[in-house]
Protein backbone atom coordinates (compact mmCIF):
# COMPACT_ATOMS: atom_id res chain seq x y z
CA UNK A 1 -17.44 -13.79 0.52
CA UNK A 2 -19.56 -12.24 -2.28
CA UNK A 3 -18.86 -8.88 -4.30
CA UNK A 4 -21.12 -7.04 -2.12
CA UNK A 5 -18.87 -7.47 1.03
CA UNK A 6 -16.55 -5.40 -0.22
CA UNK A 7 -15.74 -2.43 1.30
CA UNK A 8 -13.66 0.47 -0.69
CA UNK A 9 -10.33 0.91 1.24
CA UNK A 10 -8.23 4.03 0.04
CA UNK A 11 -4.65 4.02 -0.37
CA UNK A 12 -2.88 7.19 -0.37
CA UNK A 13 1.16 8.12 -0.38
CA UNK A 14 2.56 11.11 -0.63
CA UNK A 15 5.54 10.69 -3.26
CA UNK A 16 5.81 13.97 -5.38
CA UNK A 17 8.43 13.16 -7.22
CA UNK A 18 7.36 9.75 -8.36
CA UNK A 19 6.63 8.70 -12.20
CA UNK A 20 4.90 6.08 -10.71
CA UNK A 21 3.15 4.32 -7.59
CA UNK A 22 1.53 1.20 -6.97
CA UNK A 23 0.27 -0.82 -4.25
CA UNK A 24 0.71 -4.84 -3.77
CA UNK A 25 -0.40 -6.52 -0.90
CA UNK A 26 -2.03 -9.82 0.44
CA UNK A 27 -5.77 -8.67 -1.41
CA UNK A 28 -3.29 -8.96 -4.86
CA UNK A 29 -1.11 -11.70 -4.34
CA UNK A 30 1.60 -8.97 -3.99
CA UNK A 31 1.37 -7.93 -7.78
CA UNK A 32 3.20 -5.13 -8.39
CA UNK A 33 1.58 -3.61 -11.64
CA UNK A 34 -2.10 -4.66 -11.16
CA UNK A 35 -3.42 -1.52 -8.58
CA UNK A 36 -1.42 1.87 -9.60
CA UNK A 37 -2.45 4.81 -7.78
CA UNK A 38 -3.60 7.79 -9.42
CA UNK A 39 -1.29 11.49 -9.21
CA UNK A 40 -2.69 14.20 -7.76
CA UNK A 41 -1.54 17.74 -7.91
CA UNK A 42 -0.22 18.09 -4.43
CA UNK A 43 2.05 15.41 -4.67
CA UNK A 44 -0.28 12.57 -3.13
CA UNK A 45 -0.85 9.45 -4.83
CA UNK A 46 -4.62 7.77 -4.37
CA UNK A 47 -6.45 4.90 -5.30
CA UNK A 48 -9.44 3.43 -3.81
CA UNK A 49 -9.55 -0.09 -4.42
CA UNK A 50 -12.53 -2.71 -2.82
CA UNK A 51 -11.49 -5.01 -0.65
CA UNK A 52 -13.33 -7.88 2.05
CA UNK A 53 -12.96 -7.10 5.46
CA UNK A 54 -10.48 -8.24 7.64
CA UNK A 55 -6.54 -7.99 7.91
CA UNK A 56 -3.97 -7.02 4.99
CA UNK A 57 -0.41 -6.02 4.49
CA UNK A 58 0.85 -4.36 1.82
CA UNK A 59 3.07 -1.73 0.72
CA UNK A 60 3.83 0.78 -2.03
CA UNK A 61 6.36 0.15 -5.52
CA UNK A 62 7.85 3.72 -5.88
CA UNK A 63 9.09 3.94 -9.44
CA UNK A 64 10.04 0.40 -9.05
CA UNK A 65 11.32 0.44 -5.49
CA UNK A 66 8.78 -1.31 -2.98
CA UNK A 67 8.60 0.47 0.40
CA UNK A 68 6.25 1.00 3.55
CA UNK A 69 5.77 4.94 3.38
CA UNK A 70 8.16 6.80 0.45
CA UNK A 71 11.28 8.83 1.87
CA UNK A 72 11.27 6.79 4.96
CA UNK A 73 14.95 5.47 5.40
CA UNK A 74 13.71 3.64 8.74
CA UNK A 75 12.10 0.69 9.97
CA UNK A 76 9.00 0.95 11.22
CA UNK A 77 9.73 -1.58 14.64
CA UNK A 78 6.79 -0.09 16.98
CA UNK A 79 4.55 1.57 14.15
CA UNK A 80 1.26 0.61 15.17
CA UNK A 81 0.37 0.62 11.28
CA UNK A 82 3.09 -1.70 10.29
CA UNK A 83 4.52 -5.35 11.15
CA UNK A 84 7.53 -7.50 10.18
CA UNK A 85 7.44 -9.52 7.12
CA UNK A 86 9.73 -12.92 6.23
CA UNK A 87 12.57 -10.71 4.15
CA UNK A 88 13.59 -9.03 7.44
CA UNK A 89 11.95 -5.67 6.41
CA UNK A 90 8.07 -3.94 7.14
CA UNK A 91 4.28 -4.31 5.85
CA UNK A 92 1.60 -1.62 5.94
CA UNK A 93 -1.25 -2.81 7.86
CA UNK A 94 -4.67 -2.40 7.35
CA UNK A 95 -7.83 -3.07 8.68
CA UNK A 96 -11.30 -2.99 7.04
């Protein structure tokens, strides 16, 4: 696919606490430094980041600690926005 298929996809967490937030998924080959998010004053963390269309997983580093959604303590079996991965834990989903 060229450039121009790309679509923006936004990623947003809400993690007030946090120093830091990224996001690594399949578009990144699950880098964890290359996409942070950006702080906003209420405590949500955004970034907009353009992606092709079609299926990806992913999920959000925390001040180093990867998770699915921050302060969520349990698995996400039946989340329609979610879906097993190989270590025996969850992956966002999304669709663009």
């Amino acid at each position: 696919m060229e450039t121009t298929d790309l679509k923006p996809a936004e990623f947003s967490c809400h993690a007030p606490d946090a120093q830091a937030v990224f996001v690594a998924g399949t578009f990144n080959d699950w880098n964890p430094t290359t996409l942070p998010l950006d702080g906003q004053a209420d405590g949500q963390w955004r970034a907009v980041v353009p992606l092709q269309p079609g299926h990806h997983e992913f999920k959000f580093i925390v001040d180093g600690q990867w998770c699915c959604e921050p302060g969520c303590e349990h698995e996400y079996h039946g989340c329609p926005r979610c879906c097993a991965n190989s270590f025996g834990t969850m992956n966002r989903v999304l669709e663009v």
